[in-house]
C-alpha atoms as a PDB file:
ATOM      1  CA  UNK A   1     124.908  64.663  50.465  1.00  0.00           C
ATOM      2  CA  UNK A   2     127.148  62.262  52.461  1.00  0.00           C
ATOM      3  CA  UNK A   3     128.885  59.530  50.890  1.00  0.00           C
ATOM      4  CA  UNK A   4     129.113  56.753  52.738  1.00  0.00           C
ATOM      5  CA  UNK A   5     130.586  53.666  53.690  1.00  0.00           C
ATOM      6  CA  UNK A   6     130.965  50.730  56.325  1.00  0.00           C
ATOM      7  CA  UNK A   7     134.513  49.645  57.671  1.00  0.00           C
ATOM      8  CA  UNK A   8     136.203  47.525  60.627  1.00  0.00           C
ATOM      9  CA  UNK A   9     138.360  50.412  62.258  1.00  0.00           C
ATOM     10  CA  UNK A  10     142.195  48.858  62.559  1.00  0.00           C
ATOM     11  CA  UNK A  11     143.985  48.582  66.282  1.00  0.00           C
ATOM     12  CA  UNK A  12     146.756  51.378  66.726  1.00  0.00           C
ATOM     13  CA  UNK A  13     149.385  48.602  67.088  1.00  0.00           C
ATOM     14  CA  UNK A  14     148.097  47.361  63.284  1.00  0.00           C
ATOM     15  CA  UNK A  15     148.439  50.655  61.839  1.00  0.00           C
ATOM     16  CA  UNK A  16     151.695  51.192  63.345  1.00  0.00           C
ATOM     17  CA  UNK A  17     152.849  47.757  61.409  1.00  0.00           C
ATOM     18  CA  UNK A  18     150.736  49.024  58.141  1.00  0.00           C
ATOM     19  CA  UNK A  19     153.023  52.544  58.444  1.00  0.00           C
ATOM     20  CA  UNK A  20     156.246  50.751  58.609  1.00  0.00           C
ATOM     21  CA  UNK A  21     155.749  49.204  55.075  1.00  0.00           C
ATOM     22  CA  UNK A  22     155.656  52.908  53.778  1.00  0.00           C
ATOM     23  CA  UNK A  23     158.458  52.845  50.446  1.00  0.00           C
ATOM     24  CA  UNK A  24     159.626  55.817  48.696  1.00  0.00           C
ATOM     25  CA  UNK A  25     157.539  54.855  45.478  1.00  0.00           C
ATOM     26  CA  UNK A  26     157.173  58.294  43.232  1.00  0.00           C
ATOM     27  CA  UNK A  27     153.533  59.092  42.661  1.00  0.00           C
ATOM     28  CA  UNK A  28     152.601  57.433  45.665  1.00  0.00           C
ATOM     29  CA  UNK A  29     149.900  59.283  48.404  1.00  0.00           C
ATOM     30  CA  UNK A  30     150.543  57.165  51.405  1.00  0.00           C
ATOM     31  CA  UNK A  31     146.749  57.170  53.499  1.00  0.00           C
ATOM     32  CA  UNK A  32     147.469  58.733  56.720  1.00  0.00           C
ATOM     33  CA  UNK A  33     147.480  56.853  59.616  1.00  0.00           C
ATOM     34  CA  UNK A  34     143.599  58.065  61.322  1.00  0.00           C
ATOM     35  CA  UNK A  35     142.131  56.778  57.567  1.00  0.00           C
ATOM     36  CA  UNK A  36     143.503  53.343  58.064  1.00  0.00           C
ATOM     37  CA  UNK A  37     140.759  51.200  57.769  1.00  0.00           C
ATOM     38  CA  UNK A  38     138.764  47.828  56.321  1.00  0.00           C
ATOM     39  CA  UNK A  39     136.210  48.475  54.110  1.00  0.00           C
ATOM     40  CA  UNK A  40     133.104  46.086  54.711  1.00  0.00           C
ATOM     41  CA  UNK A  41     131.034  48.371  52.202  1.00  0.00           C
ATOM     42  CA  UNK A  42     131.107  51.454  49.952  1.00  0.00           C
ATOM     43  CA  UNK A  43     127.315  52.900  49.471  1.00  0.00           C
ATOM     44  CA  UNK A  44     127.681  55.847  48.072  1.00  0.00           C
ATOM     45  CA  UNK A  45     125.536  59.471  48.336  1.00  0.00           C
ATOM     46  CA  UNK A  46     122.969  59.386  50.403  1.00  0.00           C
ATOM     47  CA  UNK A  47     120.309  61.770  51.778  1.00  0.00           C
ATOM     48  CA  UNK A  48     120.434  63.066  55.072  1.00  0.00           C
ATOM     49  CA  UNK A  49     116.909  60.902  55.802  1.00  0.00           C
ATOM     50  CA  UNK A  50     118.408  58.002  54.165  1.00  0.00           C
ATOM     51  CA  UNK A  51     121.545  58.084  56.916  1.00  0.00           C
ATOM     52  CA  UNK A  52     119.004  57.967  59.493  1.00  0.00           C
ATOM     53  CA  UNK A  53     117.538  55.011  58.047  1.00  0.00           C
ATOM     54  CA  UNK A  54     121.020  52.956  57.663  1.00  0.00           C
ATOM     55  CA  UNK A  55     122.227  54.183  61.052  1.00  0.00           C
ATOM     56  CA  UNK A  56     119.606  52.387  62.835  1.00  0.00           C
ATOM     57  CA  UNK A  57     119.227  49.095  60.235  1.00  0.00           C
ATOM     58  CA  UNK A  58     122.925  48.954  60.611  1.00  0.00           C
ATOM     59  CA  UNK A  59     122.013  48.678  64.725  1.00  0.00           C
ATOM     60  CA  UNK A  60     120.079  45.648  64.200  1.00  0.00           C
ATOM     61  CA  UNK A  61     122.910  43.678  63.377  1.00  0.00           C
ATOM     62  CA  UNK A  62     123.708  40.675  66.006  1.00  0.00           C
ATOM     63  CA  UNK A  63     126.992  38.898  65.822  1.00  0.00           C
ATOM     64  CA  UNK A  64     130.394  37.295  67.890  1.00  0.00           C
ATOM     65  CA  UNK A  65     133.792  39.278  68.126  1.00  0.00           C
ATOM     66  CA  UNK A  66     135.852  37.480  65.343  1.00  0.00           C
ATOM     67  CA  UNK A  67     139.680  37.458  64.980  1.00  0.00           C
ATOM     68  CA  UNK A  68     141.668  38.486  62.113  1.00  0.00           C
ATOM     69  CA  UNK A  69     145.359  38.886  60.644  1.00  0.00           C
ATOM     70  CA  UNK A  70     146.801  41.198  58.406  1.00  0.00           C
ATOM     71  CA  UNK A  71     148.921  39.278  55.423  1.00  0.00           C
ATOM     72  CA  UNK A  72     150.504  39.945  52.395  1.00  0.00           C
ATOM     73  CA  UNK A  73     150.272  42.893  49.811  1.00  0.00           C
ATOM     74  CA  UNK A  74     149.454  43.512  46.845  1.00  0.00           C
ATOM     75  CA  UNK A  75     147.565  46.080  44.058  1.00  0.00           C
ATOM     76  CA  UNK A  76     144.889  47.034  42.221  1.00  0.00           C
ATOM     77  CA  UNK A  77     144.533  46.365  39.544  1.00  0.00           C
ATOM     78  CA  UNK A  78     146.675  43.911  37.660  1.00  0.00           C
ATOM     79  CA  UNK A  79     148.646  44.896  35.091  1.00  0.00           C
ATOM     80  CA  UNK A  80     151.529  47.531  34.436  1.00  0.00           C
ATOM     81  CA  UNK A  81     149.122  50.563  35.427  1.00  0.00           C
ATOM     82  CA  UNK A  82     148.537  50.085  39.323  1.00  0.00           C
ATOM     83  CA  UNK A  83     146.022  52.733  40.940  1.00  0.00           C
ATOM     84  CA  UNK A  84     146.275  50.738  44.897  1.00  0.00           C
ATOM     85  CA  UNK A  85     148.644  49.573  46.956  1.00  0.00           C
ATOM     86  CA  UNK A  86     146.945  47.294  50.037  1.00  0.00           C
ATOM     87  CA  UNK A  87     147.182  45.161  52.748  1.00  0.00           C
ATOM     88  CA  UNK A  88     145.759  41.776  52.271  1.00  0.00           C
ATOM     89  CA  UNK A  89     143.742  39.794  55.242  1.00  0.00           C
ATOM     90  CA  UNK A  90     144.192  36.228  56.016  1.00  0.00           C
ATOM     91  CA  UNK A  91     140.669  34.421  55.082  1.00  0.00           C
ATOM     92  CA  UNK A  92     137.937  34.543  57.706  1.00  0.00           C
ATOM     93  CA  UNK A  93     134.913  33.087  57.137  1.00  0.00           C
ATOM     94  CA  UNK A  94     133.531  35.617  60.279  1.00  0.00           C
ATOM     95  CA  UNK A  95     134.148  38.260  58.211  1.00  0.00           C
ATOM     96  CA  UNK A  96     132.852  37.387  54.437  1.00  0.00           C
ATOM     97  CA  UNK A  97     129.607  36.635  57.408  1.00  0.00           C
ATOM     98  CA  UNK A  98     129.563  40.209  58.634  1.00  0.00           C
ATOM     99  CA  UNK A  99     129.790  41.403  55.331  1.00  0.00           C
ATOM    100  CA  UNK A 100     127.006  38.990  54.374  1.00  0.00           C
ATOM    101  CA  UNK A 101     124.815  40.509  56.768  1.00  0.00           C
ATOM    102  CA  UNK A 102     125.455  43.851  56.379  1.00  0.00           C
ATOM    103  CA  UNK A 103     124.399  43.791  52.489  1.00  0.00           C
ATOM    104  CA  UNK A 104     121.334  41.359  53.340  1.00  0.00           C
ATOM    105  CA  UNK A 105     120.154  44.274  56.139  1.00  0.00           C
ATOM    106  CA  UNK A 106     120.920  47.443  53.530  1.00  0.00           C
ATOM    107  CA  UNK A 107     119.470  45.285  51.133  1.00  0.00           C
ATOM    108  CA  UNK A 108     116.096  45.825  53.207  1.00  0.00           C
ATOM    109  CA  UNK A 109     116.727  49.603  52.740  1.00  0.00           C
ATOM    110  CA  UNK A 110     116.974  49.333  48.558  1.00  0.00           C
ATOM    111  CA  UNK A 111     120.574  49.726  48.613  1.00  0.00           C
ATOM    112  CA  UNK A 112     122.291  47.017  46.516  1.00  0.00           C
ATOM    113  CA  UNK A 113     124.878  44.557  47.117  1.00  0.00           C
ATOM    114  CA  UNK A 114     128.296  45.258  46.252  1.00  0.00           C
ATOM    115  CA  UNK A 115     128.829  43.623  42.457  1.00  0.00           C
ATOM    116  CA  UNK A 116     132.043  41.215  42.317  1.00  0.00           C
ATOM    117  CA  UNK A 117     133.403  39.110  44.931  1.00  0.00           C
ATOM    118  CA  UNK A 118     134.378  40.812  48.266  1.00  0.00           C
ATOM    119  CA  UNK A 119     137.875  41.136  48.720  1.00  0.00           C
ATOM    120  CA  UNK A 120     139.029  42.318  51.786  1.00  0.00           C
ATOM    121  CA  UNK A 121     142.418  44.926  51.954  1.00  0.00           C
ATOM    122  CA  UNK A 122     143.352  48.126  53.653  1.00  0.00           C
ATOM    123  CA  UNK A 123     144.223  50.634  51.465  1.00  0.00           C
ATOM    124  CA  UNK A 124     147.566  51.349  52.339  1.00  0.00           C
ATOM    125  CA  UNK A 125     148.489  53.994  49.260  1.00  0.00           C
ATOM    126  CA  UNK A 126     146.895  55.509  45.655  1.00  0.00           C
ATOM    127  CA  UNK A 127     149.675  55.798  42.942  1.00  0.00           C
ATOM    128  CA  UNK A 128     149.571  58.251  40.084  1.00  0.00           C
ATOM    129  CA  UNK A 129     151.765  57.432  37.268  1.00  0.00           C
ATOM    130  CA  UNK A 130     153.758  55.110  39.401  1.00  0.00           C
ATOM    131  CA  UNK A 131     156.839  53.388  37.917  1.00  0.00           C
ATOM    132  CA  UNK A 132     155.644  49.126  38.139  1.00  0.00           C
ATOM    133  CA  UNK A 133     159.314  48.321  38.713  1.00  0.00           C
ATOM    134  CA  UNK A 134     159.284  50.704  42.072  1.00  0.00           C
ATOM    135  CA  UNK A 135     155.485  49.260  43.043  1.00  0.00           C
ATOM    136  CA  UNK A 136     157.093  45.314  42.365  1.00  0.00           C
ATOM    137  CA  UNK A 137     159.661  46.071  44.698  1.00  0.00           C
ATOM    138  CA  UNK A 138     157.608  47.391  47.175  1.00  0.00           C
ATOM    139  CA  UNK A 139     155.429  43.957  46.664  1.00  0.00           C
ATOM    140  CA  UNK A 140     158.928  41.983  47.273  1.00  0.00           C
ATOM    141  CA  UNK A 141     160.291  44.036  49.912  1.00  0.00           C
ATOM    142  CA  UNK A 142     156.928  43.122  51.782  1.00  0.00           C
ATOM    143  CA  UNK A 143     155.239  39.923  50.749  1.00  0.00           C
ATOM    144  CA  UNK A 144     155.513  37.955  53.221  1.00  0.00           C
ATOM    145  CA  UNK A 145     154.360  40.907  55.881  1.00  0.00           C
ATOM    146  CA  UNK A 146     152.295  39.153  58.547  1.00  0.00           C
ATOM    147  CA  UNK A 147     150.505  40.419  62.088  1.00  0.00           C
ATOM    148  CA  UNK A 148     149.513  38.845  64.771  1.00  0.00           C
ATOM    149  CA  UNK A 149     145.811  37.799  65.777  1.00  0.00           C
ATOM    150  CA  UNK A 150     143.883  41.313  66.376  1.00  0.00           C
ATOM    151  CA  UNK A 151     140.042  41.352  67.478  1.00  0.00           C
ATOM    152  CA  UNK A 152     137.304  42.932  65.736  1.00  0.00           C
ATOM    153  CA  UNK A 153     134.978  43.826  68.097  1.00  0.00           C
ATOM    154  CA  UNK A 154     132.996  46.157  66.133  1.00  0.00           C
ATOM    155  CA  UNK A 155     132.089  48.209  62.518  1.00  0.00           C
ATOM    156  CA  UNK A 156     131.186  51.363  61.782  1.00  0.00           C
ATOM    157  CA  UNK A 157     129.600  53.686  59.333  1.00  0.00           C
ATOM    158  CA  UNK A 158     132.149  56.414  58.046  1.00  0.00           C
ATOM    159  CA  UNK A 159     131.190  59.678  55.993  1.00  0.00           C
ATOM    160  CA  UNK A 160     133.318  60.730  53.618  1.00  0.00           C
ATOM    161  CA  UNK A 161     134.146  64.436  51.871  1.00  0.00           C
ATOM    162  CA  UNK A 162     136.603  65.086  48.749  1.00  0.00           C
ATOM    163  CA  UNK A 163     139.170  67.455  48.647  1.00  0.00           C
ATOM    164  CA  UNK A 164     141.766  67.817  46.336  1.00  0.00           C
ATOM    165  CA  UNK A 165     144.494  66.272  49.097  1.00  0.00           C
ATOM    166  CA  UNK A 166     142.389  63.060  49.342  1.00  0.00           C
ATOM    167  CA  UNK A 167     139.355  62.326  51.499  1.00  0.00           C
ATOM    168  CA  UNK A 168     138.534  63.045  54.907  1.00  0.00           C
ATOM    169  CA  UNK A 169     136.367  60.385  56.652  1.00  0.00           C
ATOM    170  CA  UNK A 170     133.960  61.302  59.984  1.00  0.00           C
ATOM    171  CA  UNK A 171     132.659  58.748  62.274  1.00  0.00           C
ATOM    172  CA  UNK A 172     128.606  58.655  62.115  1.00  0.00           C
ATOM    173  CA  UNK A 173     128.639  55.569  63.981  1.00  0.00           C
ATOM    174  CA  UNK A 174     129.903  52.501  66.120  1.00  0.00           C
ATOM    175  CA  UNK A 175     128.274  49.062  66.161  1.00  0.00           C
ATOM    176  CA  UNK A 176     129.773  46.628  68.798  1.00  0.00           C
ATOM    177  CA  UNK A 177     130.114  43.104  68.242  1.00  0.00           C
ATOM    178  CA  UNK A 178     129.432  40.991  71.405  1.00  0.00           C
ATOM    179  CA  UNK A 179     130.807  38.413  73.089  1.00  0.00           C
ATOM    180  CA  UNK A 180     129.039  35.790  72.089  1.00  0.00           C
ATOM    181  CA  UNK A 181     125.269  35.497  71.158  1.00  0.00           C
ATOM    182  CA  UNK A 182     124.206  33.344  73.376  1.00  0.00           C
ATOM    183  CA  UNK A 183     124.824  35.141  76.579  1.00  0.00           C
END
C-alpha cells in the first residue's frame, strides 16, 4: 500500500537557496535536493482503489496562483532533543486556504483532517543524536535566511516508500492552480 501525501513542489532556484544553508551538524541526513518539498498534507496508507478516489477529488479543487517566501529556520521539536531541521514560510493566508480545501475535499473521502494547527516548513534535514549546541548554531548562522517572492502555481500528490537511507517520493499527480477564477 502507498503512503501518501500532498505537497507544493519548490522552484529549482528555492532549493538551490535551501542547499546552501547545509552545516556540518553530526547526525544530520540532509534531504536531497529532488525531495525538497512543502507538505500541504500527510494521509497515510492507502489502497490502490482509495488513490484512485483522492486522485480525482484532489482534481476538483478550484483556486488562484498565490505567492510565497521562504523565511527563517527552525526545529522540531522544542527542547534539547531536536528530530527536524526546516525552513519556515512567511504567513499566507492563500495557503492555510489551499490547505483548507484540500482537508474539506478528502474530508468527503473519510480521510480526516490533520490534528494540530498547520504549520508550514520544508524539511530541510532529520538529526539523530544531534549535539543542540551544533543545531543552535546552525539556527544562528541562518535566522534571518529570506527568499524572494516565488509562485505556486500548483500541488501535487506524492507516494512515498521506506528504505533504510530515507524515503523515496514518486509523483502520482499534478494539480494546476489557475490564473485567476474568474476567467
Amino acid at each position: 500500500m502507498p503512503r501518501l501525501f500532498i505537497a507544493v513542489p519548490i522552484p529549482v532556484k528555492m532549493k538551490d537557496k535551501l542547499l546552501s544553508l547545509k552545516l556540518n551538524i553530526p547526525g544530520a541526513r540532509w534531504v536531497d535536493r529532488d525531495q525538497l518539498h512543502l507538505t500541504l498534507k500527510f494521509i497515510g496508507e492507502v489502497k490502490d482503489q482509495s488513490l484512485n478516489d483522492i486522485r480525482d477529488n484532489l482534481s476538483e479543487i478550484l483556486m488562484e496562483k498565490f505567492l510565497l517566501k521562504i523565511k527563517g529556520v527552525g526545529f522540531f521539536p522544542p527542547g534539547n532533543s531536536p528530530k527536524v531541521l526546516w525552513a519556515g514560510l512567511e504567513k499566507q493566508p492563500e495557503l492555510t486556504r489551499l490547505r483548507n480545501k484540500i482537508d474539506t475535499n478528502l474530508n468527503s473521502l473519510g480521510i480526516k483532517r490533520g490534528g494540530g494547527k498547520f504549520r508550514p516548513h520544508i524539511t530541510l534535514a532529520r538529526l539523530k543524536s544531534s549535539n543542540i549546541s551544533r543545531v543552535l548554531e546552525f539556527l544562528k548562522v541562518n535566522n534571518p535566511f529570506l527568499t524572494e517572492l516565488f509562485q505556486v502555481k500548483e500541488f501535487s500528490l506524492y507516494s512515498s516508500r521506506l528504505y533504510p537511507d530515507g524515503a523515496v517520493h514518486s509523483l502520482e499527480a499534478v494539480y494546476p492552480l489557475v490564473k485567476s477564477i474568474n476567467n
